[in-house]
Protein backbone atom coordinates (compact mmCIF):
# COMPACT_ATOMS: atom_id res chain seq x y z
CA UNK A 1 87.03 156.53 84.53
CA UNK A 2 84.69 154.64 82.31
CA UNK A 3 85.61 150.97 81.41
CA UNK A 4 85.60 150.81 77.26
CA UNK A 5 83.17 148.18 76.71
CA UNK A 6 84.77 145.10 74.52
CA UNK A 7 82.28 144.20 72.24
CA UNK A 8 84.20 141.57 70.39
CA UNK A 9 83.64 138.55 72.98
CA UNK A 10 80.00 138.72 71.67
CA UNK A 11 80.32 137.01 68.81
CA UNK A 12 76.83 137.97 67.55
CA UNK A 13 77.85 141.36 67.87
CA UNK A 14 80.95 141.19 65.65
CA UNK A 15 78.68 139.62 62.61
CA UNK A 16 76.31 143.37 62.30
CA UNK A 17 78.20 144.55 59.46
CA UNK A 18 78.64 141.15 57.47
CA UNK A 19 75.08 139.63 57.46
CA UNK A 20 72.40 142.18 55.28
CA UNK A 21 69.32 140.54 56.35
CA UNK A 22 67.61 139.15 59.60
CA UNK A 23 66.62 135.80 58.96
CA UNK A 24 64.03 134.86 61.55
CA UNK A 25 63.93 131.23 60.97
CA UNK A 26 67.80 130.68 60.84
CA UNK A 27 68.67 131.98 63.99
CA UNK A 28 68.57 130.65 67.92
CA UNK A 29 65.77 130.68 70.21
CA UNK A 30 66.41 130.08 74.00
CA UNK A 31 63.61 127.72 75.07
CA UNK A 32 64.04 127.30 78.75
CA UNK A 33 66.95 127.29 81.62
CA UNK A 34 68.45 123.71 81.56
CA UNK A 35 68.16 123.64 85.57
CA UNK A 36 63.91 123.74 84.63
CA UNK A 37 64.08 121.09 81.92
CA UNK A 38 62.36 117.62 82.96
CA UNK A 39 64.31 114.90 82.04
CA UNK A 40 61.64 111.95 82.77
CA UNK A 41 58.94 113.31 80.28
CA UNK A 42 58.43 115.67 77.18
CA UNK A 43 58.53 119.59 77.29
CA UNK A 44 56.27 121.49 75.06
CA UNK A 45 56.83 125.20 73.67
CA UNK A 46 55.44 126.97 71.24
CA UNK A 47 57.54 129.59 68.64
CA UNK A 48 55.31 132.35 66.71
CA UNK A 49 52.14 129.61 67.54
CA UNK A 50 54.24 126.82 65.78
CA UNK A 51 54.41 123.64 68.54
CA UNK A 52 57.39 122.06 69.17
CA UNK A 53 58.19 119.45 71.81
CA UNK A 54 61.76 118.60 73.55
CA UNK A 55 63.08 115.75 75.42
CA UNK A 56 65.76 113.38 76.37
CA UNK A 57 66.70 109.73 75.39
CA UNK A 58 68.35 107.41 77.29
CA UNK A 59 72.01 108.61 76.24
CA UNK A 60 70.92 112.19 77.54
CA UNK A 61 71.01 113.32 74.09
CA UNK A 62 68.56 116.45 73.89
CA UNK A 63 66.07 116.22 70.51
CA UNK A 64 63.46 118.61 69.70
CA UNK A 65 60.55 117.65 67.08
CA UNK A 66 57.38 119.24 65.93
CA UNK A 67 54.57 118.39 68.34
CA UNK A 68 52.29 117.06 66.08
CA UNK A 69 51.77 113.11 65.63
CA UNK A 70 51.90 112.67 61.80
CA UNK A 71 49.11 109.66 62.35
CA UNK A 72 46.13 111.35 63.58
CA UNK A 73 47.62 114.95 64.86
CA UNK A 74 47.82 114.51 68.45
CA UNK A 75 50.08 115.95 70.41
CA UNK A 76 53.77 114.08 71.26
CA UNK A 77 54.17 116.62 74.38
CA UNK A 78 51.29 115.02 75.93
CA UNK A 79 52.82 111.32 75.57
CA UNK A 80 55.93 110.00 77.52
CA UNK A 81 58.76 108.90 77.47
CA UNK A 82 59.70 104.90 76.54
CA UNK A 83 62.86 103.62 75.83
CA UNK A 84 64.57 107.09 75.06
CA UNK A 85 61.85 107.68 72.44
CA UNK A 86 58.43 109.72 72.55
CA UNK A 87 55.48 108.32 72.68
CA UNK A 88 52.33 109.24 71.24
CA UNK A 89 49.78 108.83 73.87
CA UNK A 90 46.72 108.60 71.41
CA UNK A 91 47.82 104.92 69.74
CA UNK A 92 51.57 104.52 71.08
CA UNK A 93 53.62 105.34 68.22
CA UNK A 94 57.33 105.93 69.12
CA UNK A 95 59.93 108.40 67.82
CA UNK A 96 63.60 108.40 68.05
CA UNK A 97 65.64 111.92 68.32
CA UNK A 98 65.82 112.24 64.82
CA UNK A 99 61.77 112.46 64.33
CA UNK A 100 61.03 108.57 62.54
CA UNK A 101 59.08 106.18 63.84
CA UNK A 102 60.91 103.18 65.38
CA UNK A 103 57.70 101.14 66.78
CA UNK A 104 53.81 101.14 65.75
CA UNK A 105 52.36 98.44 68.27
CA UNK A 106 49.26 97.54 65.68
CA UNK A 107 51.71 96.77 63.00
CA UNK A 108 52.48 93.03 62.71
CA UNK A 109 56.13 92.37 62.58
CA UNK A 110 56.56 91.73 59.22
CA UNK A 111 55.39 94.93 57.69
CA UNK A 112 57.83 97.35 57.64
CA UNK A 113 56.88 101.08 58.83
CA UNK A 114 55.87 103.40 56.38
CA UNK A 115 59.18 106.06 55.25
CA UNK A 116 56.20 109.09 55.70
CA UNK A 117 55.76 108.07 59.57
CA UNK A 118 58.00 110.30 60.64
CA UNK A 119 58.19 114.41 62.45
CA UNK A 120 60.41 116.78 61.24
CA UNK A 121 63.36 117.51 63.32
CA UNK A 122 65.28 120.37 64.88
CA UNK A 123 68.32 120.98 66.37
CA UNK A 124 69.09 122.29 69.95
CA UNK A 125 71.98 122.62 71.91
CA UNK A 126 72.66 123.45 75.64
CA UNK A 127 74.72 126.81 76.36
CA UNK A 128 75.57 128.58 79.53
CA UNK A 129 72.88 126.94 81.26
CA UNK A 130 70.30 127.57 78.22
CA UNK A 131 68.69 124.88 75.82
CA UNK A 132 68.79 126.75 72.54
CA UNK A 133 66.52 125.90 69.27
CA UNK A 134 67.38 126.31 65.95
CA UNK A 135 64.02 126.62 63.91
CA UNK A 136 66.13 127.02 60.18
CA UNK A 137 67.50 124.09 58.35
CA UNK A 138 69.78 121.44 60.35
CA UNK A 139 72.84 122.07 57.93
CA UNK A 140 73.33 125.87 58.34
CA UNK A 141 72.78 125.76 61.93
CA UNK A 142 76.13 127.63 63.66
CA UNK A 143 76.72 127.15 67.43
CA UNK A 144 79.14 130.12 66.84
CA UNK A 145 75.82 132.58 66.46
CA UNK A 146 74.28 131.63 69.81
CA UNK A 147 74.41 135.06 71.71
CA UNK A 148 76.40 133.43 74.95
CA UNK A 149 77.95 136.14 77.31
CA UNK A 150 81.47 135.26 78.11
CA UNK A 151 81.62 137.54 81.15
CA UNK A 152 79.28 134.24 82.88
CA UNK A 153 81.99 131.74 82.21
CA UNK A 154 84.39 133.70 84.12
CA UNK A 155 85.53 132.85 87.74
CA UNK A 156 84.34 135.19 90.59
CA UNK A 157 81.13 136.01 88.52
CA UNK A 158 77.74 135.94 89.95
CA UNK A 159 74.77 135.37 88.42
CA UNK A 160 70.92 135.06 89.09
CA UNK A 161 68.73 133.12 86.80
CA UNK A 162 64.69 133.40 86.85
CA UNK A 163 61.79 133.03 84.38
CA UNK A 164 58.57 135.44 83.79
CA UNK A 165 55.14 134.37 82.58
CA UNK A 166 53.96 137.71 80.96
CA UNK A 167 50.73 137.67 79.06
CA UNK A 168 51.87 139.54 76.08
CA UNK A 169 54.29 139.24 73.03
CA UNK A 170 58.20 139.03 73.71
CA UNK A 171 58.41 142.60 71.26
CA UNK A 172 56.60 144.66 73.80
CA UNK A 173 59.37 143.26 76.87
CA UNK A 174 62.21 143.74 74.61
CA UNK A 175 60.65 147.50 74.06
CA UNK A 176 60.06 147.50 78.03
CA UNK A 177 63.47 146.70 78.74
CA UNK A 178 65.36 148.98 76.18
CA UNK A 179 63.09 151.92 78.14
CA UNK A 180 65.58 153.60 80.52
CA UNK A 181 63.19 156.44 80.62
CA UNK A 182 60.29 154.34 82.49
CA UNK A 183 62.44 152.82 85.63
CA UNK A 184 62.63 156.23 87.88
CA UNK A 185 58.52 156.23 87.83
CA UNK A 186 57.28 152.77 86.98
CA UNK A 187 59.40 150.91 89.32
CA UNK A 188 59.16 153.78 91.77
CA UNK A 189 60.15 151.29 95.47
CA UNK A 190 59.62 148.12 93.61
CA UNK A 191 61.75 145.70 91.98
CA UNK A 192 64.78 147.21 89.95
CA UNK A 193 65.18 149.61 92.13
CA UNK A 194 63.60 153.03 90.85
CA UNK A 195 63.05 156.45 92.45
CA UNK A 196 60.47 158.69 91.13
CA UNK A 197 63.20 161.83 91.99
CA UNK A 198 65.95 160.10 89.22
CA UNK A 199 63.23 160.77 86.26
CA UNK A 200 64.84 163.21 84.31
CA UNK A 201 65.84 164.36 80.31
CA UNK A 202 68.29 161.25 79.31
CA UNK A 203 71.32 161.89 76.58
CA UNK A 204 71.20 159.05 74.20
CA UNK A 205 72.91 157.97 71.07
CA UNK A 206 73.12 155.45 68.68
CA UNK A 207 76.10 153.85 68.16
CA UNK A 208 75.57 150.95 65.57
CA UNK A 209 71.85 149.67 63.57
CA UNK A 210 71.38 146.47 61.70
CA UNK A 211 69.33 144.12 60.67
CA UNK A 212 70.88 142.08 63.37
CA UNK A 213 70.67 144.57 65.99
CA UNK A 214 70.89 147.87 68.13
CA UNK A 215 73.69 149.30 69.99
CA UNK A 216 73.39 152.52 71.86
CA UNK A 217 74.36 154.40 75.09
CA UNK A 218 72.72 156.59 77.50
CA UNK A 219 72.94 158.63 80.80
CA UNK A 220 71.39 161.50 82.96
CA UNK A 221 72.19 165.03 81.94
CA UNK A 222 71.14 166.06 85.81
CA UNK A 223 74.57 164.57 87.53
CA UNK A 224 77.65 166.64 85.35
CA UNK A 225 80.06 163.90 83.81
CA UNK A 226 77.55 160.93 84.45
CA UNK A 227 78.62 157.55 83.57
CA UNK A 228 77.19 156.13 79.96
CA UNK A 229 75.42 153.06 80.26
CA UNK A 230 74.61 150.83 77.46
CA UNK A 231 72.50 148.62 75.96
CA UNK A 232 72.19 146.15 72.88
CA UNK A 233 69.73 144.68 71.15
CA UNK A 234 70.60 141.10 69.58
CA UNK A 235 67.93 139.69 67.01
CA UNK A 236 65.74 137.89 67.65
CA UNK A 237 65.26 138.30 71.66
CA UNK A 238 68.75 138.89 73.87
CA UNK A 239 68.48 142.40 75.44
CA UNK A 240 71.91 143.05 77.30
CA UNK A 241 72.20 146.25 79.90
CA UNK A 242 75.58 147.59 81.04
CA UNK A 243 76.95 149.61 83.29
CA UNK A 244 80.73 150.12 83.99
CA UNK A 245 81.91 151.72 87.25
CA UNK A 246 84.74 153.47 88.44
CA UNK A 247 86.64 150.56 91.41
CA UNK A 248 86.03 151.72 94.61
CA UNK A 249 87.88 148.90 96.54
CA UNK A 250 89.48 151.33 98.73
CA UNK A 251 86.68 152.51 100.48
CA UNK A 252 85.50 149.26 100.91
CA UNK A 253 88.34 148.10 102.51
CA UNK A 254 88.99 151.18 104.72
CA UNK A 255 85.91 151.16 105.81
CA UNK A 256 86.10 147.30 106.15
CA UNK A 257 89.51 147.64 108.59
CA UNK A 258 87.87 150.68 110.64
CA UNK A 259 84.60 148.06 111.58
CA UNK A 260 87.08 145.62 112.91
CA UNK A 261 89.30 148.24 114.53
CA UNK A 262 85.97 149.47 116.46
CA UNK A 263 84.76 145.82 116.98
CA UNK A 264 88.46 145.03 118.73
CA UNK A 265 87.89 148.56 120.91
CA UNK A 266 84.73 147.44 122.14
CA UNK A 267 86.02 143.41 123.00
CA UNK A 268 88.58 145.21 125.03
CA UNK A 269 86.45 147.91 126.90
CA UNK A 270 83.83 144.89 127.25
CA UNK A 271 86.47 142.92 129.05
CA UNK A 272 87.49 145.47 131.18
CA UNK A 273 84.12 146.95 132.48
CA UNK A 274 82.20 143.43 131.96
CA UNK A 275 79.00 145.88 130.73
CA UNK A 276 76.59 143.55 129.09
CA UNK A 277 75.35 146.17 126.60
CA UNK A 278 79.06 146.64 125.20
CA UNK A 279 79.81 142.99 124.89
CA UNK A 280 76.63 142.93 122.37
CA UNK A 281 77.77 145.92 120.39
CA UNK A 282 81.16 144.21 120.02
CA UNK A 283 79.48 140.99 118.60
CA UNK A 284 77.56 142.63 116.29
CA UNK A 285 80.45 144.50 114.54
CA UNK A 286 82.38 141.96 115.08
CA UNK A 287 79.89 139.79 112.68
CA UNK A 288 79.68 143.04 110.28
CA UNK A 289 83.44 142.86 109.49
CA UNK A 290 83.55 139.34 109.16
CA UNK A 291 80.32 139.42 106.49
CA UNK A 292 81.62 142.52 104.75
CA UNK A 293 85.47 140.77 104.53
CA UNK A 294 83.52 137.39 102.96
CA UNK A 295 81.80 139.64 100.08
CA UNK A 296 84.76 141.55 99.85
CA UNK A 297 86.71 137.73 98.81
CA UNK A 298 84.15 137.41 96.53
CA UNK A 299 84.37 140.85 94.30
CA UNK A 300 86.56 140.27 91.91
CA UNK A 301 85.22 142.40 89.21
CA UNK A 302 85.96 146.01 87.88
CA UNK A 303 82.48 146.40 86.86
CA UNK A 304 78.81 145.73 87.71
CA UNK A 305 77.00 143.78 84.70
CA UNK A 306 73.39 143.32 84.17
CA UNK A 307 71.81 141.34 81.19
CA UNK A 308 68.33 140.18 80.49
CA UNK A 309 67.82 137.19 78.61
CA UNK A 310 64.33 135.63 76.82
């Protein structure tokens, strides 16, 4: 039995028939995982070779502005922090969140600071442990079009969060990972989990194009009846991979109860005979049930879910 796949908690996903054209400026950009954002000093990043710098002020409130000094064009990722504003760390200027300068320290008092000292602003917003950056305008910015998945939020789910440095565009890893066809031979024993004996002819089809994004399916044709898996594409960089299994709690849990009944068999018999050899064959299944009756506690879920996020 397959598990229908509800595409309507994706709110991104739900919008593919509505909006015409991809707008690659008015959309949201994950920048980096919250957990690997330092909150003592500014974070620089750079979007199609456009600089932009984050950071925090003393409320916590997250700001991003271009990282460029409008005074003589150095760079406000390479200043600090001062009194929840940026710093520029060629002559000291300061910025607040919202990109003006609040402090010149070779102005006298008196003269006010000029209205074109100021960096143009961005918003950003934290989401299931994500800063996200809006590059468009600041008015037409919708939380409601960040890609979240709503599966994370929900209790009993695990997750595992990592970052690569790959020395090429993001298009050729969103190709990479939309390739079901290269995992049997080039992850052959590594990472992900390939075997060069699964390459075979794959059924695929399309299930829904847009300027916003892909949706198709795939599977095997070697194993009769084999499950589809799926995979969608949301503009500009969220690759999500899916694949819904059949519950097999039973077996788990049979096999679960026979380890125990075994381990129980063997405390006895060890008892009895007092053979050394036994005893240590009864701990060790004895620790197997207990460690396979902890992860069974923890699976909750009818299906397995893998995403990939940039």
């Amino acid at each position: 039995m397959n598990i229908p796949v509800n595409y309507s908690k994706i709110e991104s996903l739900a919008t593919l028939d509505t909006q015409q054209q991809f707008d690659a400026q008015n959309c949201w950009y994950p920048i980096t995982f919250v957990r690997d954002f330092p909150s003592n000093r500014p974070y620089g990043f750079t979007l199609y070779d456009e600089p932009f710098v984050l950071f925090r002020e003393r409320a916590e409130k997250l700001a991003c502005l271009q990282d460029i000094c409008p005074h003589r064009a150095a760079k406000l990722s390479d200043g600090q922090i001062s009194d929840g504003k940026i710093e520029c760390l060629y002559h000291g200027w300061q910025f607040d969140t919202e990109g003006k300068c609040q402090h010149i320290p070779q102005l006298p008092d008196e003269v006010r600071i000029p209205n074109n000292a100021c960096v143009k602003s961005f918003v950003v917003v934290e989401k299931q442990g994500l800063i996200w950056f809006w590059r468009g305008k600041t008015e037409e910015a919708d939380e409601k079009l960040i890609p979240i998945l709503p599966e994370i939020e929900k209790q009993g789910f695990v997750k595992t969060d990592f970052m690569l440095d790959l020395p090429y565009d993001q298009s050729y890893l969103i190709e990479n990972v939309m390739d079901p066809a290269h995992v049997a031979i080039s992850h052959h024993n590594t990472r992900g989990g390939g075997n060069r004996q699964n390459a075979q002819p794959l059924e695929m089809e399309v299930i829904k194009t847009s300027s916003l994004g892909i949706r198709g399916k795939w599977r095997g044709i070697n194993k009769p009846n084999d499950s589809w898996r799926f995979i969608d594409f949301i503009a500009p960089s969220l690759v999500l991979n899916s694949a819904y299994v059949q519950e097999k709690n039973w077996t788990f849990f049979r096999l679960k109860q026979i380890l125990i009944a075994i381990a129980i068999a063997f405390a006895v018999v060890a008892i009895i005979t007092n053979v050394s050899q036994i005893q240590m064959v009864a701990v060790m299944l004895s620790i197997l049930s207990v460690m396979m009756a902890v992860v069974a506690n923890q699976v909750k879920t009818r299906f397995e879910l893998s995403y990939t996020r940039y």
